[in-house]
PDB file of N, CA and C in Angstrom:
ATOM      1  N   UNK A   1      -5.805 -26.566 -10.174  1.00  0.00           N
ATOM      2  CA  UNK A   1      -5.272 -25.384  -9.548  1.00  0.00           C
ATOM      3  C   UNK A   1      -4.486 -24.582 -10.581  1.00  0.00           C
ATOM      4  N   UNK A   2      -4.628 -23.034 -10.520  1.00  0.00           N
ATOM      5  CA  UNK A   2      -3.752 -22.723 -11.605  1.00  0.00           C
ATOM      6  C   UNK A   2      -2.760 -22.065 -11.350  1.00  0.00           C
ATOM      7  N   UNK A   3      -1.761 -22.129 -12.474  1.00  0.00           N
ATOM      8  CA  UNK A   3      -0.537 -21.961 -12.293  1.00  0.00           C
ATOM      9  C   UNK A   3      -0.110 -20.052 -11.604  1.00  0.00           C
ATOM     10  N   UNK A   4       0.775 -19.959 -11.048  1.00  0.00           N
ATOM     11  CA  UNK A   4       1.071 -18.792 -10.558  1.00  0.00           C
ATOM     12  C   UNK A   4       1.460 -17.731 -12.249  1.00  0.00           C
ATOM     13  N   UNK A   5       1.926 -18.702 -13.221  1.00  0.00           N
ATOM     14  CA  UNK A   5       2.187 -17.581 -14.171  1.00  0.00           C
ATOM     15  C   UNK A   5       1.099 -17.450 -14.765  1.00  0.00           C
ATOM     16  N   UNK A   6      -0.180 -18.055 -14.604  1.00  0.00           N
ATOM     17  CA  UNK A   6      -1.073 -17.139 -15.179  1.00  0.00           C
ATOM     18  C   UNK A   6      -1.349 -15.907 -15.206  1.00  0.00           C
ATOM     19  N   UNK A   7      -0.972 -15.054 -13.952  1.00  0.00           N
ATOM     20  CA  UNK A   7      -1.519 -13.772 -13.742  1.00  0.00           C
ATOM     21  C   UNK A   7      -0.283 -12.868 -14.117  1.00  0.00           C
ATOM     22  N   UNK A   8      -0.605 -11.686 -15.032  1.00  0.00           N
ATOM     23  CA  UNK A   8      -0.147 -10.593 -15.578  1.00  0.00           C
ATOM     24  C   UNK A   8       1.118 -10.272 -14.500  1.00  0.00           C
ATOM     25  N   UNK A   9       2.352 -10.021 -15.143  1.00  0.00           N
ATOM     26  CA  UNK A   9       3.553  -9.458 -14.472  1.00  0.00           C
ATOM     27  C   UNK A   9       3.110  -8.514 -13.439  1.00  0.00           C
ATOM     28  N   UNK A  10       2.856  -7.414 -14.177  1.00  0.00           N
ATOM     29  CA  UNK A  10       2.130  -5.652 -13.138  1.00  0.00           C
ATOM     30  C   UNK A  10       1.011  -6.315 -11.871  1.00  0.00           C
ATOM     31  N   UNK A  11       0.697  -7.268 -11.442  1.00  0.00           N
ATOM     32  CA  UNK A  11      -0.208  -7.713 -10.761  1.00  0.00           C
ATOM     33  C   UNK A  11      -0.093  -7.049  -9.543  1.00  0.00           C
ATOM     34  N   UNK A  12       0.985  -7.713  -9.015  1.00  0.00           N
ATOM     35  CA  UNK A  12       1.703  -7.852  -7.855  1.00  0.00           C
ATOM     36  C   UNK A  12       2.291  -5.908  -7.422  1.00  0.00           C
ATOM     37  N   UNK A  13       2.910  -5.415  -8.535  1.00  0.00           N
ATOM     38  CA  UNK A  13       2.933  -4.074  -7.917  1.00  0.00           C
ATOM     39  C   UNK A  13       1.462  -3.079  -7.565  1.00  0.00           C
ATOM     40  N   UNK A  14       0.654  -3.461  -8.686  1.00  0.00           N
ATOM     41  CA  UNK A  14      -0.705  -2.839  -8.920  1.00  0.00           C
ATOM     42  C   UNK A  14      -0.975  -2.942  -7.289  1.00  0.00           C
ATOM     43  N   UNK A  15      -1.018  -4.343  -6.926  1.00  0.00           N
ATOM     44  CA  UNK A  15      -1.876  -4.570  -5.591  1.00  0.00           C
ATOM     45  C   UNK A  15      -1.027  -3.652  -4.831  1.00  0.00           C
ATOM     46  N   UNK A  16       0.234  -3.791  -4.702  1.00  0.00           N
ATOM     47  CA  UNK A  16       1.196  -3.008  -3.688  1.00  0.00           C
ATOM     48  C   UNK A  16       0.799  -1.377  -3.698  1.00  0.00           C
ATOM     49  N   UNK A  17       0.615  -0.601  -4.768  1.00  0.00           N
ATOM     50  CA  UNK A  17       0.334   0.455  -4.979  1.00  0.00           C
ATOM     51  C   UNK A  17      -1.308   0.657  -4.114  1.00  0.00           C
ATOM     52  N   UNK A  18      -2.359  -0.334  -4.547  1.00  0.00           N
ATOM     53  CA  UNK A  18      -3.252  -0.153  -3.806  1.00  0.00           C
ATOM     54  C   UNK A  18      -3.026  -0.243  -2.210  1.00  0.00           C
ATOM     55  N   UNK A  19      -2.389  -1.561  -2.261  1.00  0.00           N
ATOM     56  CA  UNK A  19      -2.235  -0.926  -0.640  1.00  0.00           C
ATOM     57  C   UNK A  19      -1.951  -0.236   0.274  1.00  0.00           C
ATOM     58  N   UNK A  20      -0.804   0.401  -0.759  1.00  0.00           N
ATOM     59  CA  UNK A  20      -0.606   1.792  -0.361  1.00  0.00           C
ATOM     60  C   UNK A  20      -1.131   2.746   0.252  1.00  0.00           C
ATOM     61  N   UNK A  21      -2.428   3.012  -0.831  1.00  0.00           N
ATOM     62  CA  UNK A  21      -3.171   4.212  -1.059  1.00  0.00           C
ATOM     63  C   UNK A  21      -4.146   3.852   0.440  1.00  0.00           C
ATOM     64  N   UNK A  22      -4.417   2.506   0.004  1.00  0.00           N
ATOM     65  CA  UNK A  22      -5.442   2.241   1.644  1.00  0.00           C
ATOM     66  C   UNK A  22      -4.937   2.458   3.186  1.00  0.00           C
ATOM     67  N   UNK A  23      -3.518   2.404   3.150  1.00  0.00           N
ATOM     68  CA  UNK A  23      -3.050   2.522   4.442  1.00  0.00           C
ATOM     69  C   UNK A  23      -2.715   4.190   4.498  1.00  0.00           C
ATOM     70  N   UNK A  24      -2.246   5.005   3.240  1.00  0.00           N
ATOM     71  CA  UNK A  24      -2.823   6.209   3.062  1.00  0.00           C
ATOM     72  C   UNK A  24      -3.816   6.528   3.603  1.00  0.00           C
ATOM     73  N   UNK A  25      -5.021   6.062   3.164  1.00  0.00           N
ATOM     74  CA  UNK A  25      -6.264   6.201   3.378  1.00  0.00           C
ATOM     75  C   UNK A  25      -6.304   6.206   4.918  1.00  0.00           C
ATOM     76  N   UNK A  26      -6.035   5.033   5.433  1.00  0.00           N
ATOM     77  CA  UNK A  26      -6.719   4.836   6.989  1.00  0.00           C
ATOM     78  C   UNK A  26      -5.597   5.746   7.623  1.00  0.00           C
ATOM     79  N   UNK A  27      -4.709   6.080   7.210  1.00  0.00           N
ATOM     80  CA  UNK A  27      -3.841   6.958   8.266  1.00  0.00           C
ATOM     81  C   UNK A  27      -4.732   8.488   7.985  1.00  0.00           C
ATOM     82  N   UNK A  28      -4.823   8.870   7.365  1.00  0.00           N
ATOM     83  CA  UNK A  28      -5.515  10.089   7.057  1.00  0.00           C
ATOM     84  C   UNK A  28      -6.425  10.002   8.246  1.00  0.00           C
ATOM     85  N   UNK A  29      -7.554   9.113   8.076  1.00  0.00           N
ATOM     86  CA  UNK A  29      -8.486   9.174   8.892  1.00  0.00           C
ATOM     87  C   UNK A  29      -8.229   8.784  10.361  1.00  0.00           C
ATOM     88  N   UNK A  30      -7.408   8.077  11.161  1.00  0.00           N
ATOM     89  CA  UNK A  30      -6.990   8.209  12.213  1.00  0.00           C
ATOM     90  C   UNK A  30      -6.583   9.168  12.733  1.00  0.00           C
ATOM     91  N   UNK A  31      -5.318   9.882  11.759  1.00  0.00           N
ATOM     92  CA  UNK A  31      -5.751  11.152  12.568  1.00  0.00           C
ATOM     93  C   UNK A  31      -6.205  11.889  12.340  1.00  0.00           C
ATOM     94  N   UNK A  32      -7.272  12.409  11.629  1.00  0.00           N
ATOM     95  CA  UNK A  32      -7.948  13.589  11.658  1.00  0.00           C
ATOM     96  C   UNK A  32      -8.934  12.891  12.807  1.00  0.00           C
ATOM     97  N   UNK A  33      -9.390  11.769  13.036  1.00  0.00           N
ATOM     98  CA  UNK A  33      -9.836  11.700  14.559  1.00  0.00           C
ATOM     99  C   UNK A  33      -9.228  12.073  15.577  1.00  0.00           C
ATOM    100  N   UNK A  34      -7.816  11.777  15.730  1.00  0.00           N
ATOM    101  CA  UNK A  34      -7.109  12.894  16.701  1.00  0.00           C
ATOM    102  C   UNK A  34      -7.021  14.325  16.566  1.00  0.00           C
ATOM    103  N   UNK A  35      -7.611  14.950  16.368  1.00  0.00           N
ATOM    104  CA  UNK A  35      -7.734  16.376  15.578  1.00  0.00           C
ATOM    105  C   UNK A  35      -6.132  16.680  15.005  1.00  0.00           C
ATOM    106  N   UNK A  36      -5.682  16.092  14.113  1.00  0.00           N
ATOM    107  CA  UNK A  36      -4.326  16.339  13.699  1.00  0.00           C
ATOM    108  C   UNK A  36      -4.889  16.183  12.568  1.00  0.00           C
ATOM    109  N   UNK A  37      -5.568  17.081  11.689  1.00  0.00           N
ATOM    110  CA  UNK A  37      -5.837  17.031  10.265  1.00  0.00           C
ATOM    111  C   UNK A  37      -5.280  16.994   8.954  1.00  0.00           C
ATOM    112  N   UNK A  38      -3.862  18.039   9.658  1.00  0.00           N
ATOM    113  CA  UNK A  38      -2.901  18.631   8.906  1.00  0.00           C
ATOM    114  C   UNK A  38      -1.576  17.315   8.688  1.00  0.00           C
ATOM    115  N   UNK A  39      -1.746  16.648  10.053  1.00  0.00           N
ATOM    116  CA  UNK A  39      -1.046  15.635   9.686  1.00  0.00           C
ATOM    117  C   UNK A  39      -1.151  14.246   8.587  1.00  0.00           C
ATOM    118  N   UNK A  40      -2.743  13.969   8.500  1.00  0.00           N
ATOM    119  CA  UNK A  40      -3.566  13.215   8.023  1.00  0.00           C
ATOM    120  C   UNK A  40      -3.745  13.562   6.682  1.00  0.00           C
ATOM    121  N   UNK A  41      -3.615  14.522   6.165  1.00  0.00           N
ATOM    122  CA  UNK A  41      -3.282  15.177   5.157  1.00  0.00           C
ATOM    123  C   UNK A  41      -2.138  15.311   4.096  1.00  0.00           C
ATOM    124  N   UNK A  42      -1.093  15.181   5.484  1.00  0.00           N
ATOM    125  CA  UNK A  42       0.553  15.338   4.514  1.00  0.00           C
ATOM    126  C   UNK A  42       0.433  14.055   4.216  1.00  0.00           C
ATOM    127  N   UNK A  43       0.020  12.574   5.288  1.00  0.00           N
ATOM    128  CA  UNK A  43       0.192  11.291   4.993  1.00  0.00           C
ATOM    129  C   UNK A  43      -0.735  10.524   3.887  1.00  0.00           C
ATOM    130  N   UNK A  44      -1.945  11.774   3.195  1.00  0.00           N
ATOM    131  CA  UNK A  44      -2.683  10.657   2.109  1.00  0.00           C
ATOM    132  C   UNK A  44      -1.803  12.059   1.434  1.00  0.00           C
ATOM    133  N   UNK A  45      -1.434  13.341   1.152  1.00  0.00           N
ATOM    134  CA  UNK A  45      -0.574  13.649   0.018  1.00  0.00           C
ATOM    135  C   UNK A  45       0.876  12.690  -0.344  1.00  0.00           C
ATOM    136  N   UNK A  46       1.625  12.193   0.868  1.00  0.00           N
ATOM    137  CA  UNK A  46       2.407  11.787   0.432  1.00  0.00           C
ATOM    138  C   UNK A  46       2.433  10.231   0.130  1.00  0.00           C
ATOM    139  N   UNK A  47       1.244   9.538   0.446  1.00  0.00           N
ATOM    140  CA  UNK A  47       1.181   8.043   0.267  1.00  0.00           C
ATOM    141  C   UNK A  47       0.590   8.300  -1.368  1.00  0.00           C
ATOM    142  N   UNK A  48      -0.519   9.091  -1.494  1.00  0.00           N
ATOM    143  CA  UNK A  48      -1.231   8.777  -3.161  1.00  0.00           C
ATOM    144  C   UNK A  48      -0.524   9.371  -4.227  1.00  0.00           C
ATOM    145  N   UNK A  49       0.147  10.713  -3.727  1.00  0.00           N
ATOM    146  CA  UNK A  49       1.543  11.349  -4.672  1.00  0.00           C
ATOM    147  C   UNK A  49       2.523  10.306  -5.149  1.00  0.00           C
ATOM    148  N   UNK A  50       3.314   9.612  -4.060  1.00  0.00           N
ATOM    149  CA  UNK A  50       4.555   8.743  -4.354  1.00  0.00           C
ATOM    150  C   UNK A  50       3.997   7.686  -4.654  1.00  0.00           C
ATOM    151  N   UNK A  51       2.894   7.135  -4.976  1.00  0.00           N
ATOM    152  CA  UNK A  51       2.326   6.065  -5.844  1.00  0.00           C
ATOM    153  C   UNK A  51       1.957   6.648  -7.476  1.00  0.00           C
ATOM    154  N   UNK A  52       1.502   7.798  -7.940  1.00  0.00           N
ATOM    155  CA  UNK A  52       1.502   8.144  -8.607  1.00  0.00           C
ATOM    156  C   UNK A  52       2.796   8.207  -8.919  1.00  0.00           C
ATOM    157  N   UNK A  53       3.716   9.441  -8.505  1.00  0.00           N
ATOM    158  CA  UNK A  53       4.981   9.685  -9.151  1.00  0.00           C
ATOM    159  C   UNK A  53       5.398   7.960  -9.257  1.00  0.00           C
ATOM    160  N   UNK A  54       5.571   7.336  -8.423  1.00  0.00           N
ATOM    161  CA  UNK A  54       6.183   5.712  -9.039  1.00  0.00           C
ATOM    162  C   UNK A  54       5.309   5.369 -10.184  1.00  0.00           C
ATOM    163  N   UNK A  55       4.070   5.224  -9.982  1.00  0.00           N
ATOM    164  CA  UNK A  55       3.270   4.458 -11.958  1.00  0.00           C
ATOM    165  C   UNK A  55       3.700   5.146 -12.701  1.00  0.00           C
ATOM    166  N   UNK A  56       4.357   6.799 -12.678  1.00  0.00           N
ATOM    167  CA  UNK A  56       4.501   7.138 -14.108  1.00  0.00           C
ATOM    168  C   UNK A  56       5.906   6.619 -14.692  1.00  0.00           C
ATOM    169  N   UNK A  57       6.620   6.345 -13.107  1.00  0.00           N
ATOM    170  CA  UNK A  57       8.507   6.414 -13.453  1.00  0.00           C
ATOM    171  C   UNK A  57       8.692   4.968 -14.112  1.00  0.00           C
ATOM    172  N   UNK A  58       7.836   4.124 -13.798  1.00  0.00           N
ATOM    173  CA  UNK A  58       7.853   2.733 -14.093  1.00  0.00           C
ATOM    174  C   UNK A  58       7.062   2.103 -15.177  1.00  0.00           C
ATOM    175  N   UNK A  59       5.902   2.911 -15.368  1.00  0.00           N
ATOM    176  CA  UNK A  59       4.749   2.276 -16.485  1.00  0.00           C
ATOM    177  C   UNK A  59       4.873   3.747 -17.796  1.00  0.00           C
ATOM    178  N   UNK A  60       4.524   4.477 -17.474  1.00  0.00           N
ATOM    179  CA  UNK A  60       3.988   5.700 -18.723  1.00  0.00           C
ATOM    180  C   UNK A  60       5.271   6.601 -18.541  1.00  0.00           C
ATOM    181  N   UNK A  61       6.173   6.691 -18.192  1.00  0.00           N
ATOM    182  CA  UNK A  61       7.464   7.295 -18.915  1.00  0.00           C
ATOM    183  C   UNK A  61       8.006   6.889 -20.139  1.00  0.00           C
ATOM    184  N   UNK A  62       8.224   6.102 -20.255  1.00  0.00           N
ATOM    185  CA  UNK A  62       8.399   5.303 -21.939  1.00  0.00           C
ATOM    186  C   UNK A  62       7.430   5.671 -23.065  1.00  0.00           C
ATOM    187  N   UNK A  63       5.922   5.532 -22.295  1.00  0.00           N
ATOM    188  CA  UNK A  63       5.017   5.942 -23.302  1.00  0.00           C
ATOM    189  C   UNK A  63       5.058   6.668 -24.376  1.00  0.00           C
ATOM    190  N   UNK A  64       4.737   6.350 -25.871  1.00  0.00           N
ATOM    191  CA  UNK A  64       4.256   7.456 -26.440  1.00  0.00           C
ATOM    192  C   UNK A  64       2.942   7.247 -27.026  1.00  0.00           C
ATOM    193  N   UNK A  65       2.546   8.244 -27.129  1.00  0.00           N
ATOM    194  CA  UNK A  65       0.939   8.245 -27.140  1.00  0.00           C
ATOM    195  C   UNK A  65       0.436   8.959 -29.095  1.00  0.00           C
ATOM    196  N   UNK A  66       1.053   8.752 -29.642  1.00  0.00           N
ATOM    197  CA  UNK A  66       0.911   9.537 -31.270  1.00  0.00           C
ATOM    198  C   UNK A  66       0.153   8.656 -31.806  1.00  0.00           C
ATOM    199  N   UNK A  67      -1.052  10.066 -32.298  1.00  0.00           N
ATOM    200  CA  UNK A  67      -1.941   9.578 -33.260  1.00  0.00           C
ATOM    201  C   UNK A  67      -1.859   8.447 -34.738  1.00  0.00           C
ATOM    202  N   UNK A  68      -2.512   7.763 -34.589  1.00  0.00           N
ATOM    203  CA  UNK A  68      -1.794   6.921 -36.436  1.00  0.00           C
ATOM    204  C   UNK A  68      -3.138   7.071 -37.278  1.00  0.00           C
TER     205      UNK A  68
END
């Protein structure tokens, strides 16, 4: 059986971020089946936005990216 520290630190948020985006996802589409489109809309802008804005505040803010 293998050990729990095998797997990469970022694992565990990565997945969290995806799940995010999926419950994003299915809320979108619930309601735009209720004809509330506009609502379904603000909820995958603001679920896939605030996953983005978090990967950059946490992973690629530090970044620098210069040619060598």
């Amino acid at each position: 059986m293998a050990d729990s520290t095998d797997s990469p630190d970022w694992l565990p948020l990565a997945g969290l971020f995806a799940a995010i985006i999926a419950i994003a996802g299915l809320g979108n589409y619930v309601f735009a089946q209720l004809g509330l489109g506009r609502v379904g809309s603000l909820i995958w802008v603001l679920g896939y936005g605030g996953v983005v804005v978090t990967a950059w505040a946490l992973w690629f803010r530090g970044q620098t990216f210069d040619p060598q």
